[in-house]
C-alpha atoms as a PDB file:
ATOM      1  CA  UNK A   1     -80.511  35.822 -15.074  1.00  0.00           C
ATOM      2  CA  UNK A   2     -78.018  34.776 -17.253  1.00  0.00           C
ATOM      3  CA  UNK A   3     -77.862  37.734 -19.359  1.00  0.00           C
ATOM      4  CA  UNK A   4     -76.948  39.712 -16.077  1.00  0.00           C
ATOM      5  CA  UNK A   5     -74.285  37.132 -15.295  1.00  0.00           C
ATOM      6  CA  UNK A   6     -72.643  37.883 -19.082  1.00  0.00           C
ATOM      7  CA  UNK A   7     -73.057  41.719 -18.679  1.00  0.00           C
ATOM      8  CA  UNK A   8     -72.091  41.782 -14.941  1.00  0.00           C
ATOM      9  CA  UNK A   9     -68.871  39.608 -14.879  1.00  0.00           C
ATOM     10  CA  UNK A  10     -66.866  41.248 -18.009  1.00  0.00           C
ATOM     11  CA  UNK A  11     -67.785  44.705 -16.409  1.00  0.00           C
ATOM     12  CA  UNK A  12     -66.499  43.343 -12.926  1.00  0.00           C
ATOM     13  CA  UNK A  13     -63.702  41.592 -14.426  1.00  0.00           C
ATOM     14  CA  UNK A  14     -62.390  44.893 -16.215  1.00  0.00           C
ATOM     15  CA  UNK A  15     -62.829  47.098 -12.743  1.00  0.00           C
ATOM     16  CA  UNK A  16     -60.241  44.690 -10.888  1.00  0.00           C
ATOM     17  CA  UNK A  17     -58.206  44.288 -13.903  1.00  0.00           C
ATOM     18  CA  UNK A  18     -58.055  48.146 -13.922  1.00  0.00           C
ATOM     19  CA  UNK A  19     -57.665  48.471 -10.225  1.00  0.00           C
ATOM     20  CA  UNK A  20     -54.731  46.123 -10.497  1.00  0.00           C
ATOM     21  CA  UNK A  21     -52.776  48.317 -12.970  1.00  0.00           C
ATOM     22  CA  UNK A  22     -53.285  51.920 -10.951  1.00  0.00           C
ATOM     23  CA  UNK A  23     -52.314  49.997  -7.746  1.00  0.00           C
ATOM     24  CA  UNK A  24     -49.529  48.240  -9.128  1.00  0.00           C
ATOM     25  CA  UNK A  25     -45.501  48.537  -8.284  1.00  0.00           C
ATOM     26  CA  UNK A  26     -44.732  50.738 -11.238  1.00  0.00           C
ATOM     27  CA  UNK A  27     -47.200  53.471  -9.859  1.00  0.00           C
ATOM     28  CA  UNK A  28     -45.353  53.682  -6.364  1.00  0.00           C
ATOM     29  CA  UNK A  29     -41.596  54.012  -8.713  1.00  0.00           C
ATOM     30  CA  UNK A  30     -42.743  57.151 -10.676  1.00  0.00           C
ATOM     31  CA  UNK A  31     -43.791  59.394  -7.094  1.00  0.00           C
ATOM     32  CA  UNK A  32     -41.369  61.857  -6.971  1.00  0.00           C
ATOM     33  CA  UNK A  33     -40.517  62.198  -3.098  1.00  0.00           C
ATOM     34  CA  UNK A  34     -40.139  66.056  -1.388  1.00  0.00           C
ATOM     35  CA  UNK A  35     -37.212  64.888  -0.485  1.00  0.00           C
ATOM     36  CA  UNK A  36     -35.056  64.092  -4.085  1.00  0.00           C
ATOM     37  CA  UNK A  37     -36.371  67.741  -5.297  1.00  0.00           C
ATOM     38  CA  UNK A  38     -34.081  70.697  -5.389  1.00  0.00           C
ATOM     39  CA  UNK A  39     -35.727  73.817  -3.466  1.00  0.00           C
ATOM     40  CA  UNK A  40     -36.092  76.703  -5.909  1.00  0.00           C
ATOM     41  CA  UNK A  41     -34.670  79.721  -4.857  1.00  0.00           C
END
């Protein structure tokens, strides 16, 4: 059982740290709206 517990939590603990960092702030600033682009003509 506790073998699971110190392969299972590092593993879980690296998903949410890595879920954190695609979901984060910076991620919404770099989207490049429809609206800022010049048409191409």
């Amino acid at each position: 059982m506790r073998k699971l517990v110190k392969v299972f939590l590092p593993v879980l603990l690296l998903a949410f740290g890595m879920t954190i960092f695609a979901c984060g702030p910076k991620a919404e600033e770099e989207e490049v709206s429809v609206e800022n682009t010049t048409p191409i003509p």
